[in-house]
Protein backbone atom coordinates (compact mmCIF):
# COMPACT_ATOMS: atom_id res chain seq x y z
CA UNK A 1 -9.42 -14.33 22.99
CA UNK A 2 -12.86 -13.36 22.35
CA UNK A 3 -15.16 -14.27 19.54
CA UNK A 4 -14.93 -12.27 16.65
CA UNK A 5 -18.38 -9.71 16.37
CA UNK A 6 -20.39 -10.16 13.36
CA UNK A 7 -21.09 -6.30 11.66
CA UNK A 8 -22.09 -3.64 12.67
CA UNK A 9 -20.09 -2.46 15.66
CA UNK A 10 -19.18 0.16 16.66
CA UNK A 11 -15.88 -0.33 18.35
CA UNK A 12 -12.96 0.12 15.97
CA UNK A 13 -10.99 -2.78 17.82
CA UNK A 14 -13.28 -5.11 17.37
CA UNK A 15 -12.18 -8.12 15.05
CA UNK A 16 -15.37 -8.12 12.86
CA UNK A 17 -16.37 -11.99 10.99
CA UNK A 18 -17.38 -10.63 7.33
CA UNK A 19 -19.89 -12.93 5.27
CA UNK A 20 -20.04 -12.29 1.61
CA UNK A 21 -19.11 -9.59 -0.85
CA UNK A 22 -21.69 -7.08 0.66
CA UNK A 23 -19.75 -7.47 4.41
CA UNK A 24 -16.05 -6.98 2.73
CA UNK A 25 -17.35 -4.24 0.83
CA UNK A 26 -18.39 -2.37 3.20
CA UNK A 27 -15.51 -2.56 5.77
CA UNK A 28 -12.99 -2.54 2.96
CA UNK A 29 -14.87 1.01 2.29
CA UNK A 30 -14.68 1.63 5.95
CA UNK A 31 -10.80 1.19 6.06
CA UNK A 32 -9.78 2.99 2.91
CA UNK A 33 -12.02 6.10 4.29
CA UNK A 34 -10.17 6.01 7.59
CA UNK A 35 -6.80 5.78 5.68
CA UNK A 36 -4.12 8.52 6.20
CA UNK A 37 -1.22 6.97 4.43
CA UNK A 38 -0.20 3.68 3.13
CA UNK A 39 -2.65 1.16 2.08
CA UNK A 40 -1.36 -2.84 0.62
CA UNK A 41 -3.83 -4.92 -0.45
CA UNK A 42 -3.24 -8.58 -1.89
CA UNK A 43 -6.24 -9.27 -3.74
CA UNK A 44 -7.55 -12.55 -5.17
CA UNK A 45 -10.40 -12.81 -8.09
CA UNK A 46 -13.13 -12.54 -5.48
CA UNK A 47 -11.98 -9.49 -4.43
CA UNK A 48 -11.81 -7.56 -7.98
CA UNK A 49 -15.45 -7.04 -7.61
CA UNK A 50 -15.57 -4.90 -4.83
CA UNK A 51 -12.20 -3.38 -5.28
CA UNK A 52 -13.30 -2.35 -8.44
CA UNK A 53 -16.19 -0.51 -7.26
CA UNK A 54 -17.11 3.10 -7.77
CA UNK A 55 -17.20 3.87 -4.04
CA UNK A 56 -13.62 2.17 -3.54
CA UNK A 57 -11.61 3.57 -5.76
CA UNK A 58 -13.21 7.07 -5.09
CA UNK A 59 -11.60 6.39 -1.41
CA UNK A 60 -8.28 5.55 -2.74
CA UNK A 61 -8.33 8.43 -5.21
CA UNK A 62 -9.18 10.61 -2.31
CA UNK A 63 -6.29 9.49 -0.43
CA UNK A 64 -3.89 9.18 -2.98
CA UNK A 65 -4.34 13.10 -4.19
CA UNK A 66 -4.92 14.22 -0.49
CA UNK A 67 -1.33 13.51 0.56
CA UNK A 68 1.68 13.45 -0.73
CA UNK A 69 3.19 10.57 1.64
CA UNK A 70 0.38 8.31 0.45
CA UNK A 71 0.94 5.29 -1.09
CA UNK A 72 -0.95 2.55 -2.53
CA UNK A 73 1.06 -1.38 -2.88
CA UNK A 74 -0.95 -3.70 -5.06
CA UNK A 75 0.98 -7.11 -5.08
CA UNK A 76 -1.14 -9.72 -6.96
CA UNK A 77 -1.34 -13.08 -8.23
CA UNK A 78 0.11 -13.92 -11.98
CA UNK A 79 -3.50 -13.50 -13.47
CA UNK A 80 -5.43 -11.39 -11.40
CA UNK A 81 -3.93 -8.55 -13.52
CA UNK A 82 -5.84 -10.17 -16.63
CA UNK A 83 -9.51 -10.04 -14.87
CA UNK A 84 -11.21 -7.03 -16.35
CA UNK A 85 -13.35 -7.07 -13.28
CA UNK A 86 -10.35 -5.34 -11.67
CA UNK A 87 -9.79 -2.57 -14.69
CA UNK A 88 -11.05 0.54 -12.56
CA UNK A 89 -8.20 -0.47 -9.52
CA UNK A 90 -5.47 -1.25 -12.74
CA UNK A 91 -6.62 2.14 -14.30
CA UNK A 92 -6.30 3.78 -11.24
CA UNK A 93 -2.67 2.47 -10.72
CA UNK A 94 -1.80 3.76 -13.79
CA UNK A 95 -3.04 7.12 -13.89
CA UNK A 96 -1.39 7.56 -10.18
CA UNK A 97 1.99 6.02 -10.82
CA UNK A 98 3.88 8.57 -8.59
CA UNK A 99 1.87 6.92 -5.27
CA UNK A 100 1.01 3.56 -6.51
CA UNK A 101 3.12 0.61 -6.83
CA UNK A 102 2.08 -3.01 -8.54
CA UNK A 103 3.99 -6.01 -8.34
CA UNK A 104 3.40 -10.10 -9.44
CA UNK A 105 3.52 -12.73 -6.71
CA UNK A 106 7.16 -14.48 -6.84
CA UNK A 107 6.81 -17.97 -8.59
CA UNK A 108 7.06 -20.01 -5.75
CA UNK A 109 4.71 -17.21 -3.87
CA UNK A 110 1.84 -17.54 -6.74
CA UNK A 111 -0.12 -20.55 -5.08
CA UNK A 112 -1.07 -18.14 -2.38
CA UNK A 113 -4.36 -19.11 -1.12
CA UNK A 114 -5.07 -16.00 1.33
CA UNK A 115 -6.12 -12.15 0.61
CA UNK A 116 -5.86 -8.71 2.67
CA UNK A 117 -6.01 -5.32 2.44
CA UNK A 118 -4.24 -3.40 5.47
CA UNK A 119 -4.43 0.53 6.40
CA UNK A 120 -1.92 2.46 8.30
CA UNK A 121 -0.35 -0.87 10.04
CA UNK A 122 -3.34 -0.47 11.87
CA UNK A 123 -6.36 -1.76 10.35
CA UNK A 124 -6.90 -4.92 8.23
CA UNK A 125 -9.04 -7.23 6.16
CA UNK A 126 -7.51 -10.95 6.09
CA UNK A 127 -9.66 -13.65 4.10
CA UNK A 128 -7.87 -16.61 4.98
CA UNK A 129 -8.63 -18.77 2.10
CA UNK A 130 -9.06 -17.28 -1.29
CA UNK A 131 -12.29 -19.00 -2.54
CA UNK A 132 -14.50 -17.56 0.22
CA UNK A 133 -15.84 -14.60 1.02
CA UNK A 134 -15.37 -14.88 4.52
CA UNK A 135 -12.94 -12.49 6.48
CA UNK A 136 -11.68 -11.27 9.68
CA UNK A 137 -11.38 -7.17 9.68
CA UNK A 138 -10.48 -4.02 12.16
CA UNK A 139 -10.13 -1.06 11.62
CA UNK A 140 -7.96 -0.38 14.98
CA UNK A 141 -6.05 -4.04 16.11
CA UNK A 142 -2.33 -2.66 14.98
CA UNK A 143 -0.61 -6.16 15.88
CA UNK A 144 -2.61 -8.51 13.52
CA UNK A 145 -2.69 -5.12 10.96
CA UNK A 146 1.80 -4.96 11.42
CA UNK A 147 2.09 -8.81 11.05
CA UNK A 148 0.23 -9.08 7.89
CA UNK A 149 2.38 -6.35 6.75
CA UNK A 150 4.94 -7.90 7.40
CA UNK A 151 3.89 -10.74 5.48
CA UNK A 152 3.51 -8.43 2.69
CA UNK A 153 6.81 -6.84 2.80
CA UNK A 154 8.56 -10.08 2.26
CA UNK A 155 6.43 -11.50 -0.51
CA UNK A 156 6.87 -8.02 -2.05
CA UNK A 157 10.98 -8.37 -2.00
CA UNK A 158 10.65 -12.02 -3.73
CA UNK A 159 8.59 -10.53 -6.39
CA UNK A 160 8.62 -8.74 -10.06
CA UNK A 161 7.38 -5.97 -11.80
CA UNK A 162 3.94 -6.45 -13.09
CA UNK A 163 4.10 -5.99 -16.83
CA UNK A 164 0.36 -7.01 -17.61
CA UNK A 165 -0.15 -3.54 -16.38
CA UNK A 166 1.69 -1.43 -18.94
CA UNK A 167 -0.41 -2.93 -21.64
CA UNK A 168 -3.85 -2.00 -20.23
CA UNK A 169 -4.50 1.01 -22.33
CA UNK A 170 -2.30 0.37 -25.46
């Protein structure tokens, strides 16, 4: 296996090494503007910031009203919900509720010390341990993109509704 590039490249199957909020920015931009249908993202509080941006949630708007088979899964931890650094993404969730689904991290799920954002079961940003700002991203390596996925799809049938949520704007 090679060593992952540093950005930019220009090769979509690279696996990219992002440094900093400024790096995952950027490609998480990058994969949400490639997007054609489903995006998950697990988010920890480091990435509210740039989830919450302007430029991101412009992308996911974009997608979400472009097609109908577009979908947005936002599975977080117990008190990510709470961070108001993450209100534009929570606003956004509920204003779209037909093509975006939220759900709380299981109990014995919540000490999960990872993050990721995948596009299409195709492309992918995986920060491996939540208190850095380091991650691994592609916007083309399906297998790495399908097994986070999976990942997802089983922490998403242990866990609950997200009722933190429902109380935003009241």
């Amino acid at each position: 296996m090679t060593e992952p590039e540093t950005p930019p490249c220009d090769d979509p199957r690279a696996a990219l090494r992002l440094r900093g909020a400024e790096d995952c920015a950027a490609m998480a931009l990058r994969l949400l503007q490639s997007a054609r249908e489903r995006v998950r993202i697990l988010p920890q509080y480091a990435d509210l910031g740039y989830l919450g941006s302007a430029a991101v949630i412009d992308a996911l708007r974009a997608l979400l009203l472009r097609s109908r088979r577009a979908r947005l899964d936002i599975l977080l931890p117990a008190d990510v919900a709470r961070d108001e650094r993450g209100r534009p993404l929570w606003t956004l969730a509920q204003r779209l509720t037909s093509a975006v689904a939220v759900r709380r991290l299981a109990g014995q799920d919540a000490g999960l010390d990872e993050a990721w954002l995948t596009v299409d079961e195709r492309g992918y940003l995986h920060r491996p341990q939540a208190a850095r700002l380091e991650a691994l991203a592609s916007l083309e390596q399906p297998a790495q993109a399908r097994e986070l996925d999976r990942r997802f799809a089983a922490l998403w049938q242990a866990s609950e509704a997200e009722p933190e949520l429902r109380r935003l704007d009241a």
